[in-house]
Protein backbone atom coordinates (compact mmCIF):
# COMPACT_ATOMS: atom_id res chain seq x y z
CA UNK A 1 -41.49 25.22 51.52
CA UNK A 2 -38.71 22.84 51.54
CA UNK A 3 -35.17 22.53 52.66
CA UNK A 4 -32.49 20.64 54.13
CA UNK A 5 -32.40 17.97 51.92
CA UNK A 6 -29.05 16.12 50.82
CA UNK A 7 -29.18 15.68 47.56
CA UNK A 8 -32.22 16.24 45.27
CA UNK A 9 -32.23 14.46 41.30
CA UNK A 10 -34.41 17.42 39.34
CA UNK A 11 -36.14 16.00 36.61
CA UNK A 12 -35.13 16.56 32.86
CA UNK A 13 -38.16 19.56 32.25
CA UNK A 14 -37.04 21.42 35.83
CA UNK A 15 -38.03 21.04 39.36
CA UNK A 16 -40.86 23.29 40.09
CA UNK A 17 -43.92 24.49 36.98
CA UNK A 18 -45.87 26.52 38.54
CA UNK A 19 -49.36 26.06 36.04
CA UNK A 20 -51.44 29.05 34.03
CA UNK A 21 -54.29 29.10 36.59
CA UNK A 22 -52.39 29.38 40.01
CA UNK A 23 -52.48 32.30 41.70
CA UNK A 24 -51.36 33.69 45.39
CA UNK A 25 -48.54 31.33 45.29
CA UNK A 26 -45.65 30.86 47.44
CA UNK A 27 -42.68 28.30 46.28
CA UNK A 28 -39.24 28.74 48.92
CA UNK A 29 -36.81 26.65 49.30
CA UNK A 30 -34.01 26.83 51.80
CA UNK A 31 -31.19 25.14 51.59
CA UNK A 32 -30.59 22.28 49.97
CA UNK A 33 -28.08 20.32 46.95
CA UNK A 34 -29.93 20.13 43.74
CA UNK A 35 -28.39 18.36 40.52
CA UNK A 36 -29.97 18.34 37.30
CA UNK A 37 -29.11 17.31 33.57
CA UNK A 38 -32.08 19.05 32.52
CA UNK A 39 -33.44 18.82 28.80
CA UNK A 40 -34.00 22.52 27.57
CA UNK A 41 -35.98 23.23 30.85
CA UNK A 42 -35.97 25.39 33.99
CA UNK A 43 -35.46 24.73 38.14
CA UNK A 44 -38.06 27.08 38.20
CA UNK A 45 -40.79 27.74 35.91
CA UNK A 46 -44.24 30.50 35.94
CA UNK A 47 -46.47 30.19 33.74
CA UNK A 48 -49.73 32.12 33.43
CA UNK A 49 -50.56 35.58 35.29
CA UNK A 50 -51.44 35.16 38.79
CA UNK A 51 -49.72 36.34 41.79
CA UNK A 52 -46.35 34.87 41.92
CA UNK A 53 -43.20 35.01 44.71
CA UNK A 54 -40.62 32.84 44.55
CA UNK A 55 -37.96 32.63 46.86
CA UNK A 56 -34.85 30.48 47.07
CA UNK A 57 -32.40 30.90 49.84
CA UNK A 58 -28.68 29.17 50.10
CA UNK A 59 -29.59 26.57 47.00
CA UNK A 60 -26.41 25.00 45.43
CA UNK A 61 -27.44 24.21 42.35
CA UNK A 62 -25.71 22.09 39.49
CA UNK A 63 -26.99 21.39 36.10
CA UNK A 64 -24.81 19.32 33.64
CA UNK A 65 -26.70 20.38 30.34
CA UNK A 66 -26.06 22.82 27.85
CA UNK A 67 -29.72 24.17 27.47
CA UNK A 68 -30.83 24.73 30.94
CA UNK A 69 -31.95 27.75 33.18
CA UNK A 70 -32.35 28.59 37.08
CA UNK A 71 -35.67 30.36 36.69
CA UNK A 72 -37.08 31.20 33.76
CA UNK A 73 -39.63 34.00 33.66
CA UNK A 74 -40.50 34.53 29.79
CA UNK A 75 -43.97 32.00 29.96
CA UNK A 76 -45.31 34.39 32.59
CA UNK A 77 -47.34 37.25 30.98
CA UNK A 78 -48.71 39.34 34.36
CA UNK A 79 -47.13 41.87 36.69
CA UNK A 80 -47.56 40.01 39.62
CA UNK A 81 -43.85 38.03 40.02
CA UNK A 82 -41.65 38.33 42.69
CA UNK A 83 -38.50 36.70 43.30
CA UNK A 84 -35.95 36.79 45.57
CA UNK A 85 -32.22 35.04 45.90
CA UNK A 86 -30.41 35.09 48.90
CA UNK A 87 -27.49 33.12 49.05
CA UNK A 88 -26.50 29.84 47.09
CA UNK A 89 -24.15 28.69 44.23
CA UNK A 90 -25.96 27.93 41.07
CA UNK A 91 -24.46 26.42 37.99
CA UNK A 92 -26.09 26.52 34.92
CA UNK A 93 -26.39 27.56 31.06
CA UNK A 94 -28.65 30.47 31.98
CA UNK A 95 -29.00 32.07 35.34
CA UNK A 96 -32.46 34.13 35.41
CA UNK A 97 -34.51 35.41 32.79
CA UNK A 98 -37.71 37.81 33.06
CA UNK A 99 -39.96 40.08 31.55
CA UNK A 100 -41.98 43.05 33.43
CA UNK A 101 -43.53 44.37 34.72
CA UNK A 102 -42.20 42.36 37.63
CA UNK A 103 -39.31 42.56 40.66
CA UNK A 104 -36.03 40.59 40.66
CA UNK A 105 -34.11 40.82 44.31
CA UNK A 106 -30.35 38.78 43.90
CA UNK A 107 -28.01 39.07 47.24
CA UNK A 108 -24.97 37.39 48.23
CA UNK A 109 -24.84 34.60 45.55
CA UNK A 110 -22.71 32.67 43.21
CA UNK A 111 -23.74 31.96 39.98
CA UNK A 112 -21.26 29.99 37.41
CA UNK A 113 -23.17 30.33 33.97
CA UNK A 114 -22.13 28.98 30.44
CA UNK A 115 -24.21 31.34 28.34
CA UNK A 116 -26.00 34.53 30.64
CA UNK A 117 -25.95 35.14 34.05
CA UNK A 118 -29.27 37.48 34.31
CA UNK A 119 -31.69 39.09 31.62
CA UNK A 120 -33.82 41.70 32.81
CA UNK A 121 -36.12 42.65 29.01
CA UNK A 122 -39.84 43.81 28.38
CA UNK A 123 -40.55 44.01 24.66
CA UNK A 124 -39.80 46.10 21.93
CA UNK A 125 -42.99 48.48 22.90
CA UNK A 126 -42.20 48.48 26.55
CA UNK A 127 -42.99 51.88 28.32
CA UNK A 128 -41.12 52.71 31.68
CA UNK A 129 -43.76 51.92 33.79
CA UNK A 130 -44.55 48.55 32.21
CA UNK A 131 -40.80 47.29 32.51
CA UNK A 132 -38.84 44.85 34.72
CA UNK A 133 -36.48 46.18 37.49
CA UNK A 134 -34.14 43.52 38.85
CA UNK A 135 -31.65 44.30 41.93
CA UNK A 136 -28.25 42.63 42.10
CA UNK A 137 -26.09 42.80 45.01
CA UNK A 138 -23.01 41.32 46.44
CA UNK A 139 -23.22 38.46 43.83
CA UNK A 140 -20.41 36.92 41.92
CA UNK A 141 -21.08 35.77 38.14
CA UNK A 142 -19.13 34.12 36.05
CA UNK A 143 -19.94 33.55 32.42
CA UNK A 144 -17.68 31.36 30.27
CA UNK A 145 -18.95 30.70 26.44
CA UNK A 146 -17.12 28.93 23.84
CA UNK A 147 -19.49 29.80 21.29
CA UNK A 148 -19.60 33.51 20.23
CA UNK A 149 -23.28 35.07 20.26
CA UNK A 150 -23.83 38.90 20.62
CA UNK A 151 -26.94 38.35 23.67
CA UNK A 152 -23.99 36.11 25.79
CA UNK A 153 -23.46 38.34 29.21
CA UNK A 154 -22.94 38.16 32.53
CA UNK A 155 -25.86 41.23 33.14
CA UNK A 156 -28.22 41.84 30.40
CA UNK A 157 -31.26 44.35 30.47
CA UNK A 158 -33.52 45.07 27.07
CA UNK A 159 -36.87 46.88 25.95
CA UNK A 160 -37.32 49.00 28.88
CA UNK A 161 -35.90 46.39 31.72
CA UNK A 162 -33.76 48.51 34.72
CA UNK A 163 -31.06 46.84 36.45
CA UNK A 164 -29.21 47.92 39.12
CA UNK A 165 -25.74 45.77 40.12
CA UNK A 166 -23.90 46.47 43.07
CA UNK A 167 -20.99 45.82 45.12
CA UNK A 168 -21.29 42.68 42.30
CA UNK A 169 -17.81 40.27 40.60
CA UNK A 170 -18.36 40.34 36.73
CA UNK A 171 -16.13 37.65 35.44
CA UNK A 172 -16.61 37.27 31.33
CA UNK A 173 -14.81 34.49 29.61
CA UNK A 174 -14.35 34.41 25.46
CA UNK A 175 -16.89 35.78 23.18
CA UNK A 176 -19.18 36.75 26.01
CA UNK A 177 -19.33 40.34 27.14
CA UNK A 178 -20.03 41.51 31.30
CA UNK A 179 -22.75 44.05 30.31
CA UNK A 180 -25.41 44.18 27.94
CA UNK A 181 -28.09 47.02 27.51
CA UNK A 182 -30.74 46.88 24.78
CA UNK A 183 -32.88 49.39 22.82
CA UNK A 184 -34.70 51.63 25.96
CA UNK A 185 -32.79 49.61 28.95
CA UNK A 186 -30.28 50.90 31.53
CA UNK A 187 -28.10 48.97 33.64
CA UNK A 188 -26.41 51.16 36.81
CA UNK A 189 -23.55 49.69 37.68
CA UNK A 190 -22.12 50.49 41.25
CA UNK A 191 -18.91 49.49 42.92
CA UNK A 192 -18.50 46.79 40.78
CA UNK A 193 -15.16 44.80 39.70
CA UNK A 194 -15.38 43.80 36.44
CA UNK A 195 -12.92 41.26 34.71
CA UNK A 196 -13.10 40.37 31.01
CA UNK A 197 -10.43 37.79 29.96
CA UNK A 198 -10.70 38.19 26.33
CA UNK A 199 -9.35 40.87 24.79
CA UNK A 200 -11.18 40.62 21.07
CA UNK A 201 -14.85 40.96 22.67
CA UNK A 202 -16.61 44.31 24.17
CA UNK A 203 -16.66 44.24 27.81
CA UNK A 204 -19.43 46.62 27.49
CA UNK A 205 -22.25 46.27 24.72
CA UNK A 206 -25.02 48.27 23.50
CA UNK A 207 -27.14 46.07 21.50
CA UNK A 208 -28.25 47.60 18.16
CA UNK A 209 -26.01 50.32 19.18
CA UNK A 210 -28.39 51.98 21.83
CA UNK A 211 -29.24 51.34 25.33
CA UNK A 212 -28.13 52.92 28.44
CA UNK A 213 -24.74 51.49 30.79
CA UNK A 214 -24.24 53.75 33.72
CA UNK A 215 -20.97 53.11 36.02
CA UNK A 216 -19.98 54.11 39.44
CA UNK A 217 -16.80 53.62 41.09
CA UNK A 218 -16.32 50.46 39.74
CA UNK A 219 -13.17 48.84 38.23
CA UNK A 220 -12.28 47.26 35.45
CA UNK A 221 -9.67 44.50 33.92
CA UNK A 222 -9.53 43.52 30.39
């Protein structure tokens, strides 16, 4: 557990690996200023299968690179992670990224993203049971891409990943659209303000032409 620091330098490959044989393991961090100009890695990085929870709480968080992530869940092949944002402005190419089976909890934070705020995605295969289900609520994420690519969003869910957004500020800036749902996914959007600022790309996307967007009471500006 650490916190309260001024200013932390993150190394070029991320702050915190968390190796293939550790298991029961705890990483939090409250509070804190992090700045990064990481080299194609992660702030936070699983690997392996053991028992995982991760929990960061009022970070601020800025990373100068083009190729970086917050936390990034694809090395980790169990069902055993558990993570959990509360608070905190992050800035950053990617926000989070995860495969299931495994929990995603994201309240009250900022996150100012060049490519993808959140992915939520099992695999092609993935049955209900086996997929990731990520919570998002009272967050505010902005996405701005200058490069088009169809799997740039602010939400994104795929291969049997559920995602529920709430009470949630979807900003989308050129060539990027605000939701994203794959073969076998669903995202449920609730209460939701979405804002898309260009008018040539979908705001909404179903990826391969399938997937599952589900919207309640939620408004929209394009």
């Amino acid at each position: 557990i650490w916190g309260d620091e001024e200013v932390v330098k993150v190394a070029s490959y991320g702050l915190i690996k968390i190796l293939d044989s550790a298991t029961n393991v705890n990483v939090t961090l409250n509070g804190g200023n992090y700045v990064s100009n990481m080299d194609n890695g992660a702030f936070v990085k699983p690997f392996g299968s053991g028992v995982i929870e991760i929990n960061l709480n009022d970070i601020t968080f800025t990373d100068s690179s083009s190729n970086s992530l917050l936390l990034d869940g694809e090395k980790y092949v169990g069902s055993d992670l558990s993570i959990h944002v509360d608070g905190g402005v992050y800035t950053v190419s990617r926000g989070i990224v995860i495969g299931g089976p495994n929990t995603v909890h994201v309240e009250n934070a900022i996150f100012n993203c060049s490519f993808l705020g959140f992915e939520a995605s099992g695999t092609m295969s993935a049955l209900p049971e086996n997929a990731v289900v990520a919570t998002i609520d009272n967050c505010t994420i902005t996405v701005n891409s200058s490069a088009y690519d169809a799997m740039n969003a602010c939400v994104a869910v795929g291969y049997g990943g559920q995602m529920t957004v709430k009470n949630c500020t979807l900003i989308s800036n050129a060539h990027v659209a605000s939701v994203l749902s794959k073969p076998t996914s669903k995202i449920t959007l609730e209460g939701c303000t979405i804002t898309a600022t260009d008018p040539d790309h979908d705001t909404f996307y179903l990826y391969e032409g399938v997937g599952t967007i589900e919207r309640n009471n939620c408004s929209i500006d394009q």
